[in-house]
Protein backbone atom coordinates (compact mmCIF):
# COMPACT_ATOMS: atom_id res chain seq x y z
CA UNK A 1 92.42 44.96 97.67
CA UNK A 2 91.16 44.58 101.15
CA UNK A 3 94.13 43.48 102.19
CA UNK A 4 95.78 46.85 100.70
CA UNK A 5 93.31 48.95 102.32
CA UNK A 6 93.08 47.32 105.69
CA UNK A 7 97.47 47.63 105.44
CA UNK A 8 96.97 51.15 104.62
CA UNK A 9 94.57 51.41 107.40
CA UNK A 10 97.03 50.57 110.07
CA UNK A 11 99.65 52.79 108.71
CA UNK A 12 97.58 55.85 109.08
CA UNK A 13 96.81 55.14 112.42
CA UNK A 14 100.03 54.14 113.43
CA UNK A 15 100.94 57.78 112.07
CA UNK A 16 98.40 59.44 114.02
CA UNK A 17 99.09 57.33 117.19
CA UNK A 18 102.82 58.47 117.00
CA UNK A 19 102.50 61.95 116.36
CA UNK A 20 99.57 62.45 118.69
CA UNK A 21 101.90 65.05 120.79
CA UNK A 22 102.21 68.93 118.77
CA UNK A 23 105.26 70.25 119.63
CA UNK A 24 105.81 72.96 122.46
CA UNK A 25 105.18 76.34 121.70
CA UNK A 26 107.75 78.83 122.04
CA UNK A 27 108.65 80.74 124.84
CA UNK A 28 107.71 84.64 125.27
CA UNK A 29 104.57 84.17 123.42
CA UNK A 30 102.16 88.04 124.00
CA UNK A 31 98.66 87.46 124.18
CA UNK A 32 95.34 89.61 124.42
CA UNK A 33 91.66 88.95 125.18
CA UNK A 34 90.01 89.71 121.93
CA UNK A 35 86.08 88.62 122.50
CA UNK A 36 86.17 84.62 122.98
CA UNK A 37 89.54 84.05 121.80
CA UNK A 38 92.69 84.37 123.45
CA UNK A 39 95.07 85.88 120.73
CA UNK A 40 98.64 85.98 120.17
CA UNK A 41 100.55 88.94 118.76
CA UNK A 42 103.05 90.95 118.14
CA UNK A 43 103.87 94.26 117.74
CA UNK A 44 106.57 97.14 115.83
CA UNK A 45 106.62 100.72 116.55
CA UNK A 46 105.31 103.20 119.77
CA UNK A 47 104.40 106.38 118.00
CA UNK A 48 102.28 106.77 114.91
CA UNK A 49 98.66 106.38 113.47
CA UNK A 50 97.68 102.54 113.87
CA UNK A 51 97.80 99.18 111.62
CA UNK A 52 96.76 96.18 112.46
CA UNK A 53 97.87 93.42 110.11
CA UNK A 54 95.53 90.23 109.49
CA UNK A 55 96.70 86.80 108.03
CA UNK A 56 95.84 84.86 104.82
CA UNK A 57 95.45 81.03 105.33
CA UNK A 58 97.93 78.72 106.74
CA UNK A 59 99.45 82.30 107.81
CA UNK A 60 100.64 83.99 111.48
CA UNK A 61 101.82 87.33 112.54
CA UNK A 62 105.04 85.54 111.86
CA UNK A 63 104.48 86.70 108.33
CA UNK A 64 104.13 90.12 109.08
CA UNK A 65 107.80 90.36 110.86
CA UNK A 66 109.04 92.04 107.38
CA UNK A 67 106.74 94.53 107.00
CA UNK A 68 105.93 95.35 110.53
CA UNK A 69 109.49 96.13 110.89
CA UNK A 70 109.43 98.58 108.46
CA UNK A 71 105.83 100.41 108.93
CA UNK A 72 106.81 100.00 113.01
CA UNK A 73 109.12 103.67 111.89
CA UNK A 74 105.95 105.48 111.66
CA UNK A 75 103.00 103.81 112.77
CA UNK A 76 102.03 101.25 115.50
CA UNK A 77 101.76 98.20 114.45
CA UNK A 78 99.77 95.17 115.45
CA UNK A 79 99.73 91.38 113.48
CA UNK A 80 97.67 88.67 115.56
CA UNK A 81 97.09 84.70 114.94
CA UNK A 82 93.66 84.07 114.16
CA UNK A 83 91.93 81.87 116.25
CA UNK A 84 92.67 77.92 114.74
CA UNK A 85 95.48 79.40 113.12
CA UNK A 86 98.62 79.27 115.10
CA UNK A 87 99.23 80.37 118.92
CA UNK A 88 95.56 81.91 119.32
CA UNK A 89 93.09 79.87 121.51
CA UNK A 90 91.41 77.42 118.74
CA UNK A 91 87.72 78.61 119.41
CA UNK A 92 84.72 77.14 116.83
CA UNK A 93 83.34 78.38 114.18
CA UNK A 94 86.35 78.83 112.25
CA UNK A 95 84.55 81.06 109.71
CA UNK A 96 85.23 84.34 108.63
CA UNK A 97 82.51 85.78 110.07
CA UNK A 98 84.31 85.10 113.57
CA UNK A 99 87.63 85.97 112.01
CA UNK A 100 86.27 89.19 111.45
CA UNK A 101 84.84 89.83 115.22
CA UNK A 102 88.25 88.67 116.58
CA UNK A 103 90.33 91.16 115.08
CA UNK A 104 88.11 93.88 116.15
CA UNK A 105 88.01 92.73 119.61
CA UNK A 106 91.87 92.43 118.86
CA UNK A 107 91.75 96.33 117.84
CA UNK A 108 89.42 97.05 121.03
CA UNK A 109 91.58 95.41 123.64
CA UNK A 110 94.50 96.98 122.85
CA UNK A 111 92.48 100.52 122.91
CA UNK A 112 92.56 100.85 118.96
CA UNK A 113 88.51 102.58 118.48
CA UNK A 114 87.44 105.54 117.71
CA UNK A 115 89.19 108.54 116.78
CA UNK A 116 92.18 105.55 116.89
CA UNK A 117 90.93 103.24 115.12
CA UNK A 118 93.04 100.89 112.83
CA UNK A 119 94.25 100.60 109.16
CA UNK A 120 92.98 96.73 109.05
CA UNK A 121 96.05 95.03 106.24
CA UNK A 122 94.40 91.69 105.24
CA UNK A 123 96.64 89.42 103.24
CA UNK A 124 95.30 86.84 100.84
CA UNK A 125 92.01 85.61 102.17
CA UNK A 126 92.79 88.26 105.19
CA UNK A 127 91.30 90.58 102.62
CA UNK A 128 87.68 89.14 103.63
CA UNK A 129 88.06 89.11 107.23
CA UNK A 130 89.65 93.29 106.60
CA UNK A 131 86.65 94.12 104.68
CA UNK A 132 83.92 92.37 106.43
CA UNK A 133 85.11 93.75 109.71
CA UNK A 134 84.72 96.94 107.85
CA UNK A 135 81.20 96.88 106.53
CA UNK A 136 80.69 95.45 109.98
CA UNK A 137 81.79 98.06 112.35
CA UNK A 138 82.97 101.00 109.69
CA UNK A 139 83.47 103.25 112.62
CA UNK A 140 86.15 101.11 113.79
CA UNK A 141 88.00 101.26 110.73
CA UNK A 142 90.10 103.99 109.22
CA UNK A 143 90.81 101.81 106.21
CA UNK A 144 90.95 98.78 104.53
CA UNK A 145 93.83 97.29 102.63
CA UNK A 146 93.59 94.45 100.02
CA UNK A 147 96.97 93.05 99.92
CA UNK A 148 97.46 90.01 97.29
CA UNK A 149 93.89 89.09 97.68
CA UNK A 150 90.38 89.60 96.29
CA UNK A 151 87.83 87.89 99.54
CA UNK A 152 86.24 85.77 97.04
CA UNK A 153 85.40 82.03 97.49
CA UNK A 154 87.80 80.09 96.28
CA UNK A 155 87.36 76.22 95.16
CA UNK A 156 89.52 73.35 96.82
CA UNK A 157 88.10 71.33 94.97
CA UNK A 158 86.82 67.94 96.56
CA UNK A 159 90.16 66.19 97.32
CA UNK A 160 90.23 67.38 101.05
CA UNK A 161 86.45 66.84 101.29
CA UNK A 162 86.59 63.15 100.34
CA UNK A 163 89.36 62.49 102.78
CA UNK A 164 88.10 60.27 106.26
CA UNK A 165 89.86 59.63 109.11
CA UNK A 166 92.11 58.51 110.08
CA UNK A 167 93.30 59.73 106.41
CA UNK A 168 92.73 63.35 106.76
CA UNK A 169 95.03 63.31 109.96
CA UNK A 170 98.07 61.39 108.95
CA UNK A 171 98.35 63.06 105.47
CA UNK A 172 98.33 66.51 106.75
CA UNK A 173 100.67 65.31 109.86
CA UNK A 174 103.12 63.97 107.60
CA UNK A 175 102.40 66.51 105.10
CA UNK A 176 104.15 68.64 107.78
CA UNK A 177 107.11 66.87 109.13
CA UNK A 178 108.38 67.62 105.68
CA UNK A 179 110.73 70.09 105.30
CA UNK A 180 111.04 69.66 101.57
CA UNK A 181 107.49 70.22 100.85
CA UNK A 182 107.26 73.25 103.41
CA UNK A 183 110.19 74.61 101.79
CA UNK A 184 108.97 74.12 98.00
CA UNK A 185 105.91 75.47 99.23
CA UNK A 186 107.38 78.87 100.51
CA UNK A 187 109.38 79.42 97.81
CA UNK A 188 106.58 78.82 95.30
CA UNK A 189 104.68 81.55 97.12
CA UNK A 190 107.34 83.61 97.91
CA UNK A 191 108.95 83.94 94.38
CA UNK A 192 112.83 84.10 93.24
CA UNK A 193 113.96 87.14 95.65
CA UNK A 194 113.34 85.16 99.23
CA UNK A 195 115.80 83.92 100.47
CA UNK A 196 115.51 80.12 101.05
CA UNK A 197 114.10 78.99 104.44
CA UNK A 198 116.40 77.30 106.78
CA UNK A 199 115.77 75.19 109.98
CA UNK A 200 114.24 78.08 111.63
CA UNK A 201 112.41 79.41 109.00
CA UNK A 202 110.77 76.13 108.63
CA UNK A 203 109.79 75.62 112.09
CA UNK A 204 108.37 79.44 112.06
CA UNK A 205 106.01 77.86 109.50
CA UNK A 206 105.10 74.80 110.29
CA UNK A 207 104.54 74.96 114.67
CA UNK A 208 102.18 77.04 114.74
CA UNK A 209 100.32 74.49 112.00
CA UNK A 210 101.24 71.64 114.60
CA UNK A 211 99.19 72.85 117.14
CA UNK A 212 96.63 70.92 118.45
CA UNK A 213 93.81 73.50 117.96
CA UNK A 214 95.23 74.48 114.96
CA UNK A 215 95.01 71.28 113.24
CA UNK A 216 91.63 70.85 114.80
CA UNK A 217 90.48 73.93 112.96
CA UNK A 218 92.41 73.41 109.97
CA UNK A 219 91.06 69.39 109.25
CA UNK A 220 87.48 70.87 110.04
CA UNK A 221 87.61 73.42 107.11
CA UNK A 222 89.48 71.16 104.89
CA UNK A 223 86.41 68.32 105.28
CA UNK A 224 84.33 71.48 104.15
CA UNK A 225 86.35 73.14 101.50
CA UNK A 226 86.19 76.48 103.10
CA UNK A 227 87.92 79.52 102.59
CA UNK A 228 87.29 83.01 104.38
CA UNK A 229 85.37 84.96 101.30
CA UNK A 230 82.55 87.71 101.42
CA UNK A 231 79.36 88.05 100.21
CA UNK A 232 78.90 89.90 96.44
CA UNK A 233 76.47 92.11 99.09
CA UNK A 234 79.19 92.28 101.25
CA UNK A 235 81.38 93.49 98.87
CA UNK A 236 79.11 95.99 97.41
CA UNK A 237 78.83 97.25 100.67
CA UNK A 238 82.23 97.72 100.94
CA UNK A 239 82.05 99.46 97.76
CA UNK A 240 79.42 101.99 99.04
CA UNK A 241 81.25 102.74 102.55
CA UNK A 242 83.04 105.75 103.87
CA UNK A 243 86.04 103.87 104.66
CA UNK A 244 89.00 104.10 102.20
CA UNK A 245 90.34 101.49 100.48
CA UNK A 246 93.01 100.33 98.78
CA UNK A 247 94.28 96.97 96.52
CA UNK A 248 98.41 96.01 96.98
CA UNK A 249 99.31 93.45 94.44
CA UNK A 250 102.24 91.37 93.70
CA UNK A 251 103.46 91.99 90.00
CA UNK A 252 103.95 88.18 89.56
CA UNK A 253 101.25 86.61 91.35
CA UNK A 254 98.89 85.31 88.49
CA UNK A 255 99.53 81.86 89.22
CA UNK A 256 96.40 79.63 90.37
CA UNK A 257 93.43 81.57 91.79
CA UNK A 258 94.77 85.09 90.39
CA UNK A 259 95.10 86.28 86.64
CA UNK A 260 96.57 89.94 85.49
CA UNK A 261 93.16 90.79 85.77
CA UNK A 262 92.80 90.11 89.40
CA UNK A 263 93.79 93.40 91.03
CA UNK A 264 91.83 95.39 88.59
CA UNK A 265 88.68 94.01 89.07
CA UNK A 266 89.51 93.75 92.89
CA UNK A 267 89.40 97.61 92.98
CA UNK A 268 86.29 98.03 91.06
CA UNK A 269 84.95 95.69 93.18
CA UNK A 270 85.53 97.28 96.56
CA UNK A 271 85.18 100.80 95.05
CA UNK A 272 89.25 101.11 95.38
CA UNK A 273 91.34 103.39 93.71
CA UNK A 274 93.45 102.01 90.51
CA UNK A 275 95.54 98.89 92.49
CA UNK A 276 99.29 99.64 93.28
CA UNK A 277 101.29 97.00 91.71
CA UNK A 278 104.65 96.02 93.87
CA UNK A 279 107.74 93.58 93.35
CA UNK A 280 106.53 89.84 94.05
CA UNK A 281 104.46 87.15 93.74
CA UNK A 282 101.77 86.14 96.48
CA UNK A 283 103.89 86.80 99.82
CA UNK A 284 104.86 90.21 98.80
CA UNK A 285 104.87 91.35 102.67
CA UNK A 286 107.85 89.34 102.80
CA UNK A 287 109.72 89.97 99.33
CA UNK A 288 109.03 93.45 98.65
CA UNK A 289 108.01 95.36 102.47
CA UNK A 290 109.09 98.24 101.20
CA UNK A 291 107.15 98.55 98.38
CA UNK A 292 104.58 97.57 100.04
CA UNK A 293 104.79 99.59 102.86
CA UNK A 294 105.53 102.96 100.31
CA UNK A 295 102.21 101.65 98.56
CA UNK A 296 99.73 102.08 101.57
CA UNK A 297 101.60 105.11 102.85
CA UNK A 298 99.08 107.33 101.10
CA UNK A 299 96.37 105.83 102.60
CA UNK A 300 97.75 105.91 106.67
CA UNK A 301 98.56 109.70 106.04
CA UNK A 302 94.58 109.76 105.33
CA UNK A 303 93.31 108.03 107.68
């Protein structure tokens, strides 16, 4: 047994050792000065009320290329990297409280406030960091879309938590470098109508994971089990705001942390109107952007 464990030892760091160099990013990169973090982004349309699109985990604005595409007719349209999550300067803590400040400083450098302020799209647990920048700064915020999410904690259970180096490291490294997993992954998430990912498609996932900042920030909230989430006070804040709201779900996403009664209570929670149910399962941004896009077209024209 020691034997085993001092052979499995050596592997891992042999692992880490040899993959100690994250690939390059890519070239053309944008970036803004949002508060402390250096964000990257990118943008659709130049005319138009406008929306700023946040990630879920293990997410980038690469995920938003669908649906920005399409909401870029009519609006102006903004998806950034969160900081330890892709391209964006990996800046501790890697909590949702920051999350939140970041895309409001996102919102403020680009000259989004005020009478201009954005529609805030959070996807999967970018539905926390939407709504808490919300009850945070409500003035800076003409609305708040759930999309496929619910900002509630969600358990990792204590797998990643029990992990030590140089463990953590070389499982998530080669975890990675797999392009079966990443594309089983995608397509679990996904659901039936995406297209398979290719070569590209697969490195559009899994670089900006390969960062070094990135897998800084990710390994640190693995070791902790944390997911961005709000509050219940947070969320009955929400509830009792001035800022509209809205719950997008995907008609098939009821697998794992979601049941048919997820986008329900979601609504009731965040004092939403009934949710709007689209085509999908959990990446419905990317399998159904027109749907999507038609469902939170009632709320731009209010805002």
């Amino acid at each position: 047994m020691a034997a085993l464990a001092g052979l499995v030892t050596a592997a891992s760091a042999i692992v880490v050792l040899a993959t100690r160099t994250p690939p390059t990013p890519p070239a053309g990169l944008r970036f803004v000065q949002a508060g402390d973090v250096r964000t990257r982004y990118l943008s659709w349309g130049d005319h138009g009320s406008p929306v700023v699109l946040v990630p879920g985990a293990f997410e980038t604005a690469d995920a938003w290329q669908q649906l920005g595409a399409v909401l870029g007719a009519d609006h102006r349209v903004f998806a950034l990297d969160l900081t330890g999550q892709g391209y964006s300067d990996a800046v501790a803590p890697f909590d949702v409280d920051h999350d939140a400040r970041q895309t409001l400083a996102f919102a403020a450098a680009l000259g989004l406030t005020g009478p201009d302020a954005p529609v805030l799209v959070g996807h999967s647990s970018g539905a926390a960091i939407a709504g808490l920048a919300a009850v945070t700064s409500p003035q800076e915020v003409a609305g708040v879309v759930f999309l496929d999410g619910d900002a509630l904690p969600l358990d990792v259970g204590p797998g990643p938590r029990l992990l030590v180096e140089p463990y953590r490291t070389a499982l998530v490294r080669l975890a990675l470098r797999s392009d079966g997993l990443v594309r089983r992954l995608y397509a679990s998430q996904c659901g039936p109508t995406c297209a398979p990912l290719d070569a590209a498609g697969v490195d559009l996932w899994r670089r900006p994971l390969q960062q070094r900042g990135t897998e800084r920030a990710l390994l640190e909230n693995a070791s902790r089990g944390v997911i961005p989430a709000m509050t219940p006070e947070q969320l009955d804040a929400l509830r009792r705001s001035d800022v509209p709201r809205l719950v997008v779900w995907g008609r098939d996403d009821v697998d794992g942390a979601y049941t048919p009664a997820s986008p329900g209570s979601t609504a009731a929670a965040i004092g939403a109107p009934p949710p709007v149910v689209v085509p999908g399962r959990h990446l419905t941004m990317i399998s159904s952007p027109v749907d999507v896009a038609a469902a939170i077209a009632p709320l731009l024209r209010r805002s």
